[in-house]
C-alpha atoms as a PDB file:
ATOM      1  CA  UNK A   1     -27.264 -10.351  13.265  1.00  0.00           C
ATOM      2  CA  UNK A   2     -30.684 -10.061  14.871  1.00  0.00           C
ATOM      3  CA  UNK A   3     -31.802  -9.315  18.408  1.00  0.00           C
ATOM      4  CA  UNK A   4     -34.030 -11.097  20.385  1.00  0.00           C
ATOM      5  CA  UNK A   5     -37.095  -9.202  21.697  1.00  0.00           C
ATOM      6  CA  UNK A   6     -36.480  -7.384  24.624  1.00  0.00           C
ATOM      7  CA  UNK A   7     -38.609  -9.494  27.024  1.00  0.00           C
ATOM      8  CA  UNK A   8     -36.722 -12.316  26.828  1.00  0.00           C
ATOM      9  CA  UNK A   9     -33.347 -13.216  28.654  1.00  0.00           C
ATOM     10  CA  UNK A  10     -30.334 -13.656  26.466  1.00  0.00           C
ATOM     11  CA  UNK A  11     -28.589 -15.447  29.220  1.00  0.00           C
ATOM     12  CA  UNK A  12     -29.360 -17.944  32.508  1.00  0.00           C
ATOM     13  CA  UNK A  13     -26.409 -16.223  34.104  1.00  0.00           C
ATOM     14  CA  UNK A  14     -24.523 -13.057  34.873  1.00  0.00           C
ATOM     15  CA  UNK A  15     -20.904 -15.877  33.429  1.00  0.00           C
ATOM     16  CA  UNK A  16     -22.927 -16.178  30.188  1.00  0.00           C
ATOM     17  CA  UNK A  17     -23.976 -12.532  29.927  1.00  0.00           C
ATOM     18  CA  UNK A  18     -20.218 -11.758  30.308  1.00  0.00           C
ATOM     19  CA  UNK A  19     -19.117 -14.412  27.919  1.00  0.00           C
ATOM     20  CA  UNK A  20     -21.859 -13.217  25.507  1.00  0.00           C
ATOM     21  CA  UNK A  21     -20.468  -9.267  25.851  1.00  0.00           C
ATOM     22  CA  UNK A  22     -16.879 -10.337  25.329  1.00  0.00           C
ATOM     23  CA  UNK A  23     -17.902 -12.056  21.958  1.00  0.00           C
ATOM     24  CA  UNK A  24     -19.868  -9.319  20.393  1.00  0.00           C
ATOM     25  CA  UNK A  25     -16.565  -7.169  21.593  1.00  0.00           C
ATOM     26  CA  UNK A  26     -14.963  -9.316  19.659  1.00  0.00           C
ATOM     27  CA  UNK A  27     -17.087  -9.125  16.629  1.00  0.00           C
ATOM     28  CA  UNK A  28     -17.371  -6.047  16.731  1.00  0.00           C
ATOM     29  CA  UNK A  29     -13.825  -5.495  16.907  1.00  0.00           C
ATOM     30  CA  UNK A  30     -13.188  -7.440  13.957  1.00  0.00           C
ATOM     31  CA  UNK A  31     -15.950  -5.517  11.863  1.00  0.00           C
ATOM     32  CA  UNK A  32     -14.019  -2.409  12.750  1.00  0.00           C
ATOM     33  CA  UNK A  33     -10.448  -3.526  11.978  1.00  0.00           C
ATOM     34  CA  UNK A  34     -12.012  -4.801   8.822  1.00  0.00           C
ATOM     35  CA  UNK A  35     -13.628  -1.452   7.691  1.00  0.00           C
ATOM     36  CA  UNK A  36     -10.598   0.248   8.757  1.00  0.00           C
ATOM     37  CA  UNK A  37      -8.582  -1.505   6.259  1.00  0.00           C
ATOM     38  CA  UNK A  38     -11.031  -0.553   3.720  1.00  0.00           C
ATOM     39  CA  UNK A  39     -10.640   2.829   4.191  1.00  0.00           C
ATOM     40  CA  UNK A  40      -6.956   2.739   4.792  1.00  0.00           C
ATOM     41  CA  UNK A  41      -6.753   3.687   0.536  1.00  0.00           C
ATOM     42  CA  UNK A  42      -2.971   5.121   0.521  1.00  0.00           C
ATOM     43  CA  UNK A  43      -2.037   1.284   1.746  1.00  0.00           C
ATOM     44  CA  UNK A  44      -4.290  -0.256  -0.631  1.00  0.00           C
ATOM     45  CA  UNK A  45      -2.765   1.278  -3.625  1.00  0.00           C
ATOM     46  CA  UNK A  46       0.309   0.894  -2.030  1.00  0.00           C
ATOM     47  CA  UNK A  47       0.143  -2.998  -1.566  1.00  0.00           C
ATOM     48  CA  UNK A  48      -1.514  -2.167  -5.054  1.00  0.00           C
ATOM     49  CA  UNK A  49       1.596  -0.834  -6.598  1.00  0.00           C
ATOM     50  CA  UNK A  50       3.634  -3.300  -4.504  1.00  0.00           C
ATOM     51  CA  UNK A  51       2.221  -5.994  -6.705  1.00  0.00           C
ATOM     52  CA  UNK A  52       2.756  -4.192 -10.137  1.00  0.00           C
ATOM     53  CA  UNK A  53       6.370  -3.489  -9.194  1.00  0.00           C
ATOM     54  CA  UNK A  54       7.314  -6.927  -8.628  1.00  0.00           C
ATOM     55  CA  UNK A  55       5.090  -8.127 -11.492  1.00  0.00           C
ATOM     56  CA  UNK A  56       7.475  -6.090 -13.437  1.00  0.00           C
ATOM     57  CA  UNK A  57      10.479  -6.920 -12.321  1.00  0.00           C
ATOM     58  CA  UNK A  58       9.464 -10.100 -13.208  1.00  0.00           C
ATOM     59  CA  UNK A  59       9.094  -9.606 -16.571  1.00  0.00           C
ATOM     60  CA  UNK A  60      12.353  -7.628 -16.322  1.00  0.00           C
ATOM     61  CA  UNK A  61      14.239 -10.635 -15.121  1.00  0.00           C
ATOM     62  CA  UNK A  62      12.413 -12.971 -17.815  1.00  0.00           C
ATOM     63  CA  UNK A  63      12.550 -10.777 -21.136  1.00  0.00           C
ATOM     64  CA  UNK A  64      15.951  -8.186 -20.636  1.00  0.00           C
ATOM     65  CA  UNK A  65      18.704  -9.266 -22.276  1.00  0.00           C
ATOM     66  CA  UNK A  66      22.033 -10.362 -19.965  1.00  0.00           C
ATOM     67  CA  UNK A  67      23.971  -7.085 -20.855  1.00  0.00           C
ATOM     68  CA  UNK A  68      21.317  -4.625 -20.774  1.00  0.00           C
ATOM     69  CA  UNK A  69      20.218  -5.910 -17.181  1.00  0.00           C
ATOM     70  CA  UNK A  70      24.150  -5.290 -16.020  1.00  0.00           C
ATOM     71  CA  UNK A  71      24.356  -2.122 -17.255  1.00  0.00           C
ATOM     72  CA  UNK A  72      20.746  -0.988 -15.466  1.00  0.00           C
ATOM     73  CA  UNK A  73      22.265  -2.298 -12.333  1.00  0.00           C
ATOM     74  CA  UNK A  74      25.561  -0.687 -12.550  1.00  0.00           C
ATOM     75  CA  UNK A  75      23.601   2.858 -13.643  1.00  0.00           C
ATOM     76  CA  UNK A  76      21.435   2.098 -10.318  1.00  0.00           C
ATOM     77  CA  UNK A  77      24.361   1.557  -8.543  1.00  0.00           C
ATOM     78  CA  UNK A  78      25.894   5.211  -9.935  1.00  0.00           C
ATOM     79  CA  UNK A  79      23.201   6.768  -9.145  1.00  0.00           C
ATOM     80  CA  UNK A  80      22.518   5.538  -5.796  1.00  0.00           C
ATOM     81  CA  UNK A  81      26.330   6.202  -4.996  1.00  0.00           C
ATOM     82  CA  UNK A  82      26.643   9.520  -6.829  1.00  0.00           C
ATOM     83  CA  UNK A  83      22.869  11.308  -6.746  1.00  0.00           C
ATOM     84  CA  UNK A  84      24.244  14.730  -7.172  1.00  0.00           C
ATOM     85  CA  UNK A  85      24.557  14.546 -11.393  1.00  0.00           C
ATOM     86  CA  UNK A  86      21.293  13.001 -11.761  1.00  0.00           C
ATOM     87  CA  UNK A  87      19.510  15.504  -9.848  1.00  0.00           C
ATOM     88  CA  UNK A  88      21.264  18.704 -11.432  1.00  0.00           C
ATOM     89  CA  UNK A  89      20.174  16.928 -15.110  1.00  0.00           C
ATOM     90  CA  UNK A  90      16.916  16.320 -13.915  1.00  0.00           C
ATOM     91  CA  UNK A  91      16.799  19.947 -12.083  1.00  0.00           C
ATOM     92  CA  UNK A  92      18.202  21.078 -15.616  1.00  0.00           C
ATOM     93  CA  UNK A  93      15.124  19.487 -17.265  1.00  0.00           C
ATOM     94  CA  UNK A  94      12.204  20.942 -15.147  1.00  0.00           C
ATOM     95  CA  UNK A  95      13.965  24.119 -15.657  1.00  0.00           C
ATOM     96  CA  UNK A  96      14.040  24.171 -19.324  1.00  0.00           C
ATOM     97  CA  UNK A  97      10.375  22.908 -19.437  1.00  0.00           C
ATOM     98  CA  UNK A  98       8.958  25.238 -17.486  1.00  0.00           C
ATOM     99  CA  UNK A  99      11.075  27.937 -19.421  1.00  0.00           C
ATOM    100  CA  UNK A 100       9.521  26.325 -22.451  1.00  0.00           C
ATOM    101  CA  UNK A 101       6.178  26.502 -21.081  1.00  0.00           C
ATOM    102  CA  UNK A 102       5.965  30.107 -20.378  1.00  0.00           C
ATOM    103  CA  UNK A 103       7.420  30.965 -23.906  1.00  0.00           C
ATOM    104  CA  UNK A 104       5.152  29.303 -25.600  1.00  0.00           C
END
């Protein structure tokens, strides 16, 4: 964008002045919202992984066989209804590898 010299009007009247302001606002508003988003990384790889997550299930939905796609579901299911086994195996497992770790 470039500026006309300073000794010469940008407008014939105070309504176009105005209408001329409100526009650049505008522009300039737009420029910001746009770098903003740029910035904004945590949504970017967000949206990012959005993508890759329903790319996969996808392929999940394409190349998994009928049975073995049941019994993820039903295991999702379990675990969404009954947490508390999952987490003491999992708890179980950092345990044992951190044990592990200062061992060896």
């Amino acid at each position: 964008m470039t500026q006309p010299p300073h000794d010469e009007p940008t407008a014939d009247s105070v309504a176009e002045l105005r209408e001329q302001v409100e526009q650049t606002r505008r522009e300039l508003g737009e420029t910001v919202g746009s770098l903003a988003a740029k910035a904004d990384v945590k949504a970017r790889v967000q949206e990012k992984a959005g993508h890759v997550q329903e790319k996969a299930g996808r392929i999940w939905e394409e190349k998994a066989p009928e049975p073995v796609r049941r019994r993820a579901e039903q295991s999702v299911r379990t675990a969404r209804q009954k947490p508390w086994p999952l987490l003491a195996v999992a708890g179980a497992a950092i345990l044992w590898l951190a044990w592990r770790r200062r061992r060896g």
